[in-house]
N, C-alpha and C. Protein backbone atom coordinates (compact mmCIF):
# COMPACT_ATOMS: atom_id res chain seq x y z
N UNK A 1 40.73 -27.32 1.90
CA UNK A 1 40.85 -25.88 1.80
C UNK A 1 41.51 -25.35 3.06
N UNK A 2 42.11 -24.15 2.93
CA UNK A 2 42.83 -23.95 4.21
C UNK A 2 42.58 -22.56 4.86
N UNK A 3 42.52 -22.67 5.81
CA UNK A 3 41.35 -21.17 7.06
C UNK A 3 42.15 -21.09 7.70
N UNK A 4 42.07 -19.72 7.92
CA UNK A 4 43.00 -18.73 9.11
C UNK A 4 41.98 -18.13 9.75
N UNK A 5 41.96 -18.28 11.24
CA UNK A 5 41.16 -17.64 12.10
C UNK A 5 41.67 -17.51 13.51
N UNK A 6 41.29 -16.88 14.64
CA UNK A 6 41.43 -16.92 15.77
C UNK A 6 40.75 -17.53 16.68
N UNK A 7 41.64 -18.65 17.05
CA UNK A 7 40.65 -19.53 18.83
C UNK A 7 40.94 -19.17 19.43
N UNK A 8 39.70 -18.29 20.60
CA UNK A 8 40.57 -17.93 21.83
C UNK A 8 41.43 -17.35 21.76
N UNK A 9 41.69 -16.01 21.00
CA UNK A 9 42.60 -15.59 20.97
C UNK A 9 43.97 -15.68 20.65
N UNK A 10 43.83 -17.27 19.85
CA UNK A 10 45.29 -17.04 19.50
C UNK A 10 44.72 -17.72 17.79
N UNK A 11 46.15 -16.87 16.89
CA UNK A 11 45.76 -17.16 15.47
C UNK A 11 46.41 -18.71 14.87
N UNK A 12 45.55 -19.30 14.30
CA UNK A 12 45.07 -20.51 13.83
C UNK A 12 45.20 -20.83 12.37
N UNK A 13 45.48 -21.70 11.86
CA UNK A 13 45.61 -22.13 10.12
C UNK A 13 45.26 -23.49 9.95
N UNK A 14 44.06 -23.64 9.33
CA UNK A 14 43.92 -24.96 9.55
C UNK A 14 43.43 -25.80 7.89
N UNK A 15 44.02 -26.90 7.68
CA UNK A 15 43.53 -27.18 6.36
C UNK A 15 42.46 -28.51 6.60
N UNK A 16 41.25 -28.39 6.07
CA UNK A 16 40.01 -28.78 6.19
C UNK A 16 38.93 -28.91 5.36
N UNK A 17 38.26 -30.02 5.39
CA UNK A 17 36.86 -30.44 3.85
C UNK A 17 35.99 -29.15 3.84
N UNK A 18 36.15 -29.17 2.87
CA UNK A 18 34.79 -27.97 2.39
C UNK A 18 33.67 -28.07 3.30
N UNK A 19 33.23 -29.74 4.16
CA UNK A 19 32.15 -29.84 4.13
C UNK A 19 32.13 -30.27 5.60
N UNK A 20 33.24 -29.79 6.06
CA UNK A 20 33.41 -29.98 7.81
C UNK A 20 32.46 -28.85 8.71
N UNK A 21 31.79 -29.49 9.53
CA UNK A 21 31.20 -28.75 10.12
C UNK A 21 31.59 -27.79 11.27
N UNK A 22 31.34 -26.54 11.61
CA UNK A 22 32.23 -25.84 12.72
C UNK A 22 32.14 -26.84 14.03
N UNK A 23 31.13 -27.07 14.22
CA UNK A 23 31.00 -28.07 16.09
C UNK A 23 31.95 -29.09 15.55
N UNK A 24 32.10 -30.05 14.49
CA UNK A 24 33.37 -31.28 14.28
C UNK A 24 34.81 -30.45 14.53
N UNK A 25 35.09 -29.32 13.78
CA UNK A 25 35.81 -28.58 13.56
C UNK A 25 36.91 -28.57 15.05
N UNK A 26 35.93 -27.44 15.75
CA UNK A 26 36.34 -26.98 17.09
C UNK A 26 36.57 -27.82 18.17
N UNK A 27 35.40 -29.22 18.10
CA UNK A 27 36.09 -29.86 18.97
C UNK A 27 37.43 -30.92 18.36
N UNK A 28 37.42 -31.07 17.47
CA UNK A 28 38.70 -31.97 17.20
C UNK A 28 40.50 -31.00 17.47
N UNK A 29 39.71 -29.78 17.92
CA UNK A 29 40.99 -28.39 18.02
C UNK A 29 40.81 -28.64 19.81
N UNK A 30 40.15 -29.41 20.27
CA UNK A 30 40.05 -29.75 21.95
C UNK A 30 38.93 -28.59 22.64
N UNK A 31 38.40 -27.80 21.96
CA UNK A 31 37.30 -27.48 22.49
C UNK A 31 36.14 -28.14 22.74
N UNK A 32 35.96 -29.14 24.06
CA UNK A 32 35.16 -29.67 24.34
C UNK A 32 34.02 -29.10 24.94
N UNK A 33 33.54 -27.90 25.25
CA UNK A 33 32.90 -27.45 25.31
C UNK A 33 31.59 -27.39 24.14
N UNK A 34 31.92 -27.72 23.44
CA UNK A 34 30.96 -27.01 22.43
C UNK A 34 30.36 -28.84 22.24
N UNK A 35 29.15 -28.31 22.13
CA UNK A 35 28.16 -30.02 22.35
C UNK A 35 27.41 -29.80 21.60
N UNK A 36 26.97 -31.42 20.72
CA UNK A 36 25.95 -31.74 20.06
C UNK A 36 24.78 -31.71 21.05
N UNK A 37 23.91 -30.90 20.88
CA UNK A 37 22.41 -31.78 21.76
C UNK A 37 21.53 -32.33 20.72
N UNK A 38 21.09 -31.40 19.94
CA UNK A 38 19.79 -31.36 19.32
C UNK A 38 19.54 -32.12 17.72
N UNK A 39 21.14 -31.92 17.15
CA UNK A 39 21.36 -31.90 15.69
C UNK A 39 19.91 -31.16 14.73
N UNK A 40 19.37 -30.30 15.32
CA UNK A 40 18.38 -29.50 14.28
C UNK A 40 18.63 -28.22 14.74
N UNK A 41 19.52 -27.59 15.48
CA UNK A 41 20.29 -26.26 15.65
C UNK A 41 19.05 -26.05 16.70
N UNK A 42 18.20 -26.29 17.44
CA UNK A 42 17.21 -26.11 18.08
C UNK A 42 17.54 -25.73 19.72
N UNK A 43 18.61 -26.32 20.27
CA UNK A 43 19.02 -26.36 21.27
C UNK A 43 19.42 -25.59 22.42
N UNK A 44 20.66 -24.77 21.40
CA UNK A 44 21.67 -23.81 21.93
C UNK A 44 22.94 -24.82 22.54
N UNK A 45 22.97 -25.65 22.78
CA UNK A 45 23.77 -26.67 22.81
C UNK A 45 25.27 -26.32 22.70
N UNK A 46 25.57 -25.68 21.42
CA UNK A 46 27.05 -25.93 20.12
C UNK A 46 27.19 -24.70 20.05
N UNK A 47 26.60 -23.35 20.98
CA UNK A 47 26.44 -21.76 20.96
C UNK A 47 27.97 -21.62 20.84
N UNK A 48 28.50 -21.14 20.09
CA UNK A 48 30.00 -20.59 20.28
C UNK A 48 30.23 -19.05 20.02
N UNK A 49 30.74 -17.88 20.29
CA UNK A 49 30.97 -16.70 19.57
C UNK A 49 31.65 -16.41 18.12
N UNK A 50 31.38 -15.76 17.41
CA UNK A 50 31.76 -16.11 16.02
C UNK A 50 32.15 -14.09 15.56
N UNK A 51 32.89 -13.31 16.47
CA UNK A 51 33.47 -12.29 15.56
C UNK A 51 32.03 -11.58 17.02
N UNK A 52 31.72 -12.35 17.90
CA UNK A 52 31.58 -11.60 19.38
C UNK A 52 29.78 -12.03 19.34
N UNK A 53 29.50 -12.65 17.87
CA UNK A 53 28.24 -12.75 18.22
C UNK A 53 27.30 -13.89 18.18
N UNK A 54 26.41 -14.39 19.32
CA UNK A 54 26.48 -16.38 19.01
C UNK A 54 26.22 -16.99 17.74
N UNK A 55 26.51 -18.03 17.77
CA UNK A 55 26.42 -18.63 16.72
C UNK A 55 26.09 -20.18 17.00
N UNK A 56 25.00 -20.96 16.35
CA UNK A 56 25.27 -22.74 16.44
C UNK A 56 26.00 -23.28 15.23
N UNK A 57 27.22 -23.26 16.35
CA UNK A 57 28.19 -24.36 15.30
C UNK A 57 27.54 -25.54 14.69
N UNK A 58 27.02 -26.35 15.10
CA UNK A 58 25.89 -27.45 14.54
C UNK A 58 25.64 -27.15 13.43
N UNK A 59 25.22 -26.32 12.23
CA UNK A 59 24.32 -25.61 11.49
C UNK A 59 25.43 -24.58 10.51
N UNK A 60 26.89 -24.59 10.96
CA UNK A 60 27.62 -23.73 10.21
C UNK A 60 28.58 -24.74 9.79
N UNK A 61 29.46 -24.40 7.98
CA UNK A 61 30.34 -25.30 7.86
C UNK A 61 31.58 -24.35 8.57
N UNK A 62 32.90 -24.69 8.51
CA UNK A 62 33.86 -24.36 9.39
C UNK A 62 34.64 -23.40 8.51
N UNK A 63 34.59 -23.52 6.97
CA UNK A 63 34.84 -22.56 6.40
C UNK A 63 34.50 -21.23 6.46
N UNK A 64 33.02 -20.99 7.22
CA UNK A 64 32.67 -19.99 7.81
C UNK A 64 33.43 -18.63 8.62
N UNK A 65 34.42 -19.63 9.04
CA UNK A 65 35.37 -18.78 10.23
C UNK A 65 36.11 -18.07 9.37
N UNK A 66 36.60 -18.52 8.36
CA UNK A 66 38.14 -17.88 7.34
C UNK A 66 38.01 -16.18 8.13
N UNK A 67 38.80 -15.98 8.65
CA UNK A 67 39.48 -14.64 8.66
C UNK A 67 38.72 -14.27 9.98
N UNK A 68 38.19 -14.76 10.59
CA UNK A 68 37.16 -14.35 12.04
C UNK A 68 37.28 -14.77 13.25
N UNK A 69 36.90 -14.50 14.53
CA UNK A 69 37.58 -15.04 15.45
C UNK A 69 36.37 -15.53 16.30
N UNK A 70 36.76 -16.80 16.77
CA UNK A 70 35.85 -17.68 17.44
C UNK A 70 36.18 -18.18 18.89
N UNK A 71 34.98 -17.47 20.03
CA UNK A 71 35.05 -18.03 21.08
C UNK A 71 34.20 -19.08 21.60
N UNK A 72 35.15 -19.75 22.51
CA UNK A 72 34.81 -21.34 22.83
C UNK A 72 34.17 -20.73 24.66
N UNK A 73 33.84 -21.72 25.70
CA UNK A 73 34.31 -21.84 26.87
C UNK A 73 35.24 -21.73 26.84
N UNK A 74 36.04 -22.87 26.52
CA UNK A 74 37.41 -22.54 27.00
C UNK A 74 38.06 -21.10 27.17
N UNK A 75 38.14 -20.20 26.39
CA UNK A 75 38.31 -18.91 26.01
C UNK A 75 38.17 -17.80 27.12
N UNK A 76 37.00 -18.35 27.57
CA UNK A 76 36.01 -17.68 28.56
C UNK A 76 35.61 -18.19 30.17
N UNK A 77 36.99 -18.78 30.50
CA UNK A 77 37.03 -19.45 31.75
C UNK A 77 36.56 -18.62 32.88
N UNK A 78 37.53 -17.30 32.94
CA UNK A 78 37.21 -16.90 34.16
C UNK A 78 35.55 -16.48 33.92
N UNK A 79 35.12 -15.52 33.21
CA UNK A 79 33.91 -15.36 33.01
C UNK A 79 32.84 -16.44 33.22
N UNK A 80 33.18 -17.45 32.75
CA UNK A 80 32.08 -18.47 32.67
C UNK A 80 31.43 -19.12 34.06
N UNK A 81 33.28 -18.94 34.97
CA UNK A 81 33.60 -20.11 36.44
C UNK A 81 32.43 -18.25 37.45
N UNK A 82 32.75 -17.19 36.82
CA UNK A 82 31.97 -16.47 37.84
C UNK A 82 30.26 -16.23 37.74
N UNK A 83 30.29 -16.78 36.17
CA UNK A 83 28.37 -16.74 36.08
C UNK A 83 28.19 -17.85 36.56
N UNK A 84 29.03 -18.93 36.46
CA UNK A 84 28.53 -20.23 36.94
C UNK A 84 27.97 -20.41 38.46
N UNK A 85 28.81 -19.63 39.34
CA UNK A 85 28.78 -19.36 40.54
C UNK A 85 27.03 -19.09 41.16
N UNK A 86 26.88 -18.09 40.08
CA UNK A 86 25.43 -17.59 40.18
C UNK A 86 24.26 -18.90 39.96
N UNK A 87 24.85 -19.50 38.91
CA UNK A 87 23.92 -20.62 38.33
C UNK A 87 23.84 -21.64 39.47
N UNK A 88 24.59 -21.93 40.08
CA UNK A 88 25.12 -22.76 41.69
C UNK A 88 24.24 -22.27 42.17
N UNK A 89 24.11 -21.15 42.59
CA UNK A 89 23.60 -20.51 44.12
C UNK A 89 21.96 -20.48 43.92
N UNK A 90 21.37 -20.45 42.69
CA UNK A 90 20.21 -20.51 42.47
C UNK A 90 19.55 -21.94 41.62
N UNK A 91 20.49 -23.26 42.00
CA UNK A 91 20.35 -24.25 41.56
C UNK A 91 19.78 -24.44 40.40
N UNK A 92 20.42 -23.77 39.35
CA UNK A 92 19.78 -23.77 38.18
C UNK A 92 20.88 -24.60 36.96
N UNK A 93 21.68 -25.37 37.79
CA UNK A 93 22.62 -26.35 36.82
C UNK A 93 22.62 -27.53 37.04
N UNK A 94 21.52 -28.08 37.65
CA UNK A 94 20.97 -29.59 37.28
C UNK A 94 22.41 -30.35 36.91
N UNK A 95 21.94 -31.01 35.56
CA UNK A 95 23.03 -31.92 35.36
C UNK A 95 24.13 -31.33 34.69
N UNK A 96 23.95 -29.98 33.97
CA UNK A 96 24.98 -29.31 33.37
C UNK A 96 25.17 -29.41 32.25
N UNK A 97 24.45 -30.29 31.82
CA UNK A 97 24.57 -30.35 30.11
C UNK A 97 24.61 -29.30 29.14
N UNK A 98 24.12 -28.20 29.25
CA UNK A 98 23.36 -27.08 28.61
C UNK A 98 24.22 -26.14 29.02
N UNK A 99 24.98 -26.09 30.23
CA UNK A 99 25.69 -25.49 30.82
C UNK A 99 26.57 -24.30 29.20
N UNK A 100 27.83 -24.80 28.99
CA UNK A 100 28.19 -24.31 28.20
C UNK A 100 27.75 -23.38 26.96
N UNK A 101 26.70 -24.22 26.06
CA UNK A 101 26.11 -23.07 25.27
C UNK A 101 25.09 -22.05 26.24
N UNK A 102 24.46 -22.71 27.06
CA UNK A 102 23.57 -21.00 27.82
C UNK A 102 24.61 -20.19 28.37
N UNK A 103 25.75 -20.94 28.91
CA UNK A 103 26.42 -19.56 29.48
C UNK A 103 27.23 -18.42 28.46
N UNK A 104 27.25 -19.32 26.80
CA UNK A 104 27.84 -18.60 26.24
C UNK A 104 27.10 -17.54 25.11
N UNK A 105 25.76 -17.85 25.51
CA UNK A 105 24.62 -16.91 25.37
C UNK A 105 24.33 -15.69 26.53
N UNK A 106 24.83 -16.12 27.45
CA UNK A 106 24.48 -15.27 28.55
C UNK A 106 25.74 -14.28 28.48
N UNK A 107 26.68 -14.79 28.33
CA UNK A 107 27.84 -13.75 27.88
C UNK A 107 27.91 -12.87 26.57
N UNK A 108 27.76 -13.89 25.90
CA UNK A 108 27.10 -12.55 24.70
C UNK A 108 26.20 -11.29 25.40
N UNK A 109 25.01 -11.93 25.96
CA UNK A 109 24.27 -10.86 25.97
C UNK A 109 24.18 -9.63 27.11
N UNK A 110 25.14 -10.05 27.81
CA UNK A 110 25.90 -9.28 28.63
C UNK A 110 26.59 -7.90 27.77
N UNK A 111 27.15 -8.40 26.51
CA UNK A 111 28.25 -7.79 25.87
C UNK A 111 26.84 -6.48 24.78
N UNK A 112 25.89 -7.31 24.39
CA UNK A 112 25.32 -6.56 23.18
C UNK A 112 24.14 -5.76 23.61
N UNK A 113 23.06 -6.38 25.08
CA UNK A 113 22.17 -5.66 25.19
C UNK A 113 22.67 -4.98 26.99
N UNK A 114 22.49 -3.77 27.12
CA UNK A 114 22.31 -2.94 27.80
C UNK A 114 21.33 -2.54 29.29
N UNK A 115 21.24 -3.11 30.27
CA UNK A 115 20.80 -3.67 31.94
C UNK A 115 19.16 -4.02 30.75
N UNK A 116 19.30 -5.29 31.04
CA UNK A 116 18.22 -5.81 29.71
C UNK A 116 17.21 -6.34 30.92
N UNK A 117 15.64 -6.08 30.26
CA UNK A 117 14.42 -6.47 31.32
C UNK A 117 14.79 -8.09 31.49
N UNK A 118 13.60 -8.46 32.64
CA UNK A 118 13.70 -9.68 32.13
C UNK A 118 12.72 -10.31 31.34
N UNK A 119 11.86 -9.83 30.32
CA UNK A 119 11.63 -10.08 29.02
C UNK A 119 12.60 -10.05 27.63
N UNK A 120 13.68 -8.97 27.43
CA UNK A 120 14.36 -8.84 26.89
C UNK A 120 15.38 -10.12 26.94
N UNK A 121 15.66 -10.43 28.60
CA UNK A 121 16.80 -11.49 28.79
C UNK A 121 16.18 -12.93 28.27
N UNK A 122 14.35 -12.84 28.56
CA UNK A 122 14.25 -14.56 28.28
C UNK A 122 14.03 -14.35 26.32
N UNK A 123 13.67 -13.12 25.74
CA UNK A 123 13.53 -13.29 24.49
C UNK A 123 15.05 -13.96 23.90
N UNK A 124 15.98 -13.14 24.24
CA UNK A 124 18.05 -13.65 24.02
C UNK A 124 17.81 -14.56 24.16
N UNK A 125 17.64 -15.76 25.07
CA UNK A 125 18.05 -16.98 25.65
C UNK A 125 16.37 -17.50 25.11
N UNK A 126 15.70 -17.76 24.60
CA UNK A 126 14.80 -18.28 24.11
C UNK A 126 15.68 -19.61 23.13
N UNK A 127 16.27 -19.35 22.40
CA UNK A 127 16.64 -20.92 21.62
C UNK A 127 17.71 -21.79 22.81
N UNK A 128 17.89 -21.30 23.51
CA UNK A 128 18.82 -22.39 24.74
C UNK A 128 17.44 -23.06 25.69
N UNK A 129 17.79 -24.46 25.28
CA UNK A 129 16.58 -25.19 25.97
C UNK A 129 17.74 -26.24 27.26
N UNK A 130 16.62 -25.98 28.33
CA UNK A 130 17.54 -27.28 29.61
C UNK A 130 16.20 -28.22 30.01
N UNK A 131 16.56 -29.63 29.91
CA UNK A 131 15.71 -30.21 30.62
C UNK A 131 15.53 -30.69 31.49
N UNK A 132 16.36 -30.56 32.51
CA UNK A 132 16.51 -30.25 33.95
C UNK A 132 15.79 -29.05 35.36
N UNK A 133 16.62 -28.24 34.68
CA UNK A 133 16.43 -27.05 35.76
C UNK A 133 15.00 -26.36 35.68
N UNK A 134 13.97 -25.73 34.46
CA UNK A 134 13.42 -25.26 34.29
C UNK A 134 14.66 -23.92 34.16
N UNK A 135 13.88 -23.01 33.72
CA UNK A 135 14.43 -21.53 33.41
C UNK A 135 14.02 -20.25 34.21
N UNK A 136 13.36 -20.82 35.85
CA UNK A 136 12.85 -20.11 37.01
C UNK A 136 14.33 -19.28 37.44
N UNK A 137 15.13 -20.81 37.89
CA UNK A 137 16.68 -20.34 38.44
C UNK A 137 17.68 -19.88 37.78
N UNK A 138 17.52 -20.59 35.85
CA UNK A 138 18.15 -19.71 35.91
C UNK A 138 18.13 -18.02 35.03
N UNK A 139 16.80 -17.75 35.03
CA UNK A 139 16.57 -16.28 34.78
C UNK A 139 16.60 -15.55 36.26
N UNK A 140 16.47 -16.36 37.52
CA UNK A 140 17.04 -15.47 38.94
C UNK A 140 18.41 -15.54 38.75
N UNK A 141 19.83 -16.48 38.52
CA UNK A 141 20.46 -16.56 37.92
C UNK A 141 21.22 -15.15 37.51
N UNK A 142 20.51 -14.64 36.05
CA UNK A 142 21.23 -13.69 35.46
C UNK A 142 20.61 -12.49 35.70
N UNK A 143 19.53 -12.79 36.58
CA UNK A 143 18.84 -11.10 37.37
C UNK A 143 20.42 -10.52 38.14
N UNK A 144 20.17 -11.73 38.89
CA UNK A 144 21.39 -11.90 40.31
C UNK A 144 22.76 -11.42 39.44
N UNK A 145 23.09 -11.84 38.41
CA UNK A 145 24.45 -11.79 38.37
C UNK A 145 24.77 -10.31 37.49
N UNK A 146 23.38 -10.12 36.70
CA UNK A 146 23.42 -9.02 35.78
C UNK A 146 23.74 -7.49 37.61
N UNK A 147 22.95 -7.89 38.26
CA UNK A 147 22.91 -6.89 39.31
C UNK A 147 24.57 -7.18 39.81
N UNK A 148 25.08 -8.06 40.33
CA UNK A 148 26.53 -8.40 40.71
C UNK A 148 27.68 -7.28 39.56
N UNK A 149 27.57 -7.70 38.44
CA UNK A 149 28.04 -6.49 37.59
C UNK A 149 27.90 -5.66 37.44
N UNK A 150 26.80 -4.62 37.67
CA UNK A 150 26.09 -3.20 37.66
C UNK A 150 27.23 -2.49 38.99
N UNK A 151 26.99 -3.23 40.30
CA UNK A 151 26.89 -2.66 41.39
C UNK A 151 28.21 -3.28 42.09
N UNK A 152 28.95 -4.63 41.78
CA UNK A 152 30.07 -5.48 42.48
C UNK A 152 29.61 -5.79 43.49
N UNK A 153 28.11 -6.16 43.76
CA UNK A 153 27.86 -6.97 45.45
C UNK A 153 28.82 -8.37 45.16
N UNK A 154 29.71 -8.50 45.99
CA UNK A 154 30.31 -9.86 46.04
C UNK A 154 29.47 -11.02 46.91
N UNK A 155 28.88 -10.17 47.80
CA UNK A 155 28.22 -11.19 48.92
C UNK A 155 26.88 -12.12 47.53
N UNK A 156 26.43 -11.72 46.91
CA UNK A 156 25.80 -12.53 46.28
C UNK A 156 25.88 -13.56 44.92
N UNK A 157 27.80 -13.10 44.90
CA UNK A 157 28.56 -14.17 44.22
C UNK A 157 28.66 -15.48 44.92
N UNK A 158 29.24 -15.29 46.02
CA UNK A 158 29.72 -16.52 47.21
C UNK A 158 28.93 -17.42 46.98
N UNK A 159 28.99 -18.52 46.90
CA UNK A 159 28.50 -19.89 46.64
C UNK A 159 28.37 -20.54 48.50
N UNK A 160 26.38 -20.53 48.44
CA UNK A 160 26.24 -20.93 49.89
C UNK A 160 26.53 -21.99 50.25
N UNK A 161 27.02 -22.43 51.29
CA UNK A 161 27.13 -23.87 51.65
C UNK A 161 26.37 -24.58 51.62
């Protein structure tokens, strides 16, 4: 069957099994970002944007997209390289695995909820699991960075030595 959608902003036509999954989908289009963890959608792992709002590719077929536009990491470089910064400074990126789908939860929710508590922020990010870091650093993390955007302190972007 054949889908028209937008990666990243640019428009896409792709002919594909009924029964292809979006995470097979996207990465065989070189979005390596988007990761299996969990295979029971449990993770947050395969989080991609789907028309601005997350989604686990894991759990969707790819026919899904027809006519909609889908963001990857990739997509979302600069954004991602300046929350990441935050995630650095409050050592909350361990091995990094998780990296990609939490940050692309954290960008969503940047976009949909409004200077959000931090109850509000851990309810959002509740299906993104890390088994590394704990979720101490990085809910200081998106305190820190949610405040960096409100106000532009740069000094608490800078990545300490």
């Amino acid at each position: 069957m054949k889908i028209n959608f937008w990666l990243n902003g640019a428009k896409k036509e792709a002919e594909i099994s009924p029964d292809t999954m979006l995470l097979e989908f996207l990465r065989s289009l070189g979005c390596y970002s988007v990761k299996r963890g969990c295979e029971t959608a449990n993770c947050g792992l395969c989080t991609v944007l789907v028309n601005d709002k997350p989604m686990l590719s894991c759990s969707v077929l790819a026919a899904r997209i027809d006519g909609k536009k889908v963001t990857t990491m990739e997509g979302f470089q600069a954004e991602a390289e300046e929350f990441g910064t935050f995630l650095a400074n409050e050592g909350a990126e361990q091995c990094g695995f998780c990296n990609p789908g939490f940050i692309m939860n954290v960008l969503a929710m940047t976009k949909e909820l409004e200077d959000p508590t931090e109850e509000e922020i851990k309810e959002y990010l509740a299906g993104n699991l890390c088994r590394c870091s704990g979720f101490v650093g990085q809910t200081r993390s998106i305190l820190k960075y949610l405040e960096y955007k409100k106000n532009g302190n740069i000094q608490e972007k800078e990545v300490q030595a």
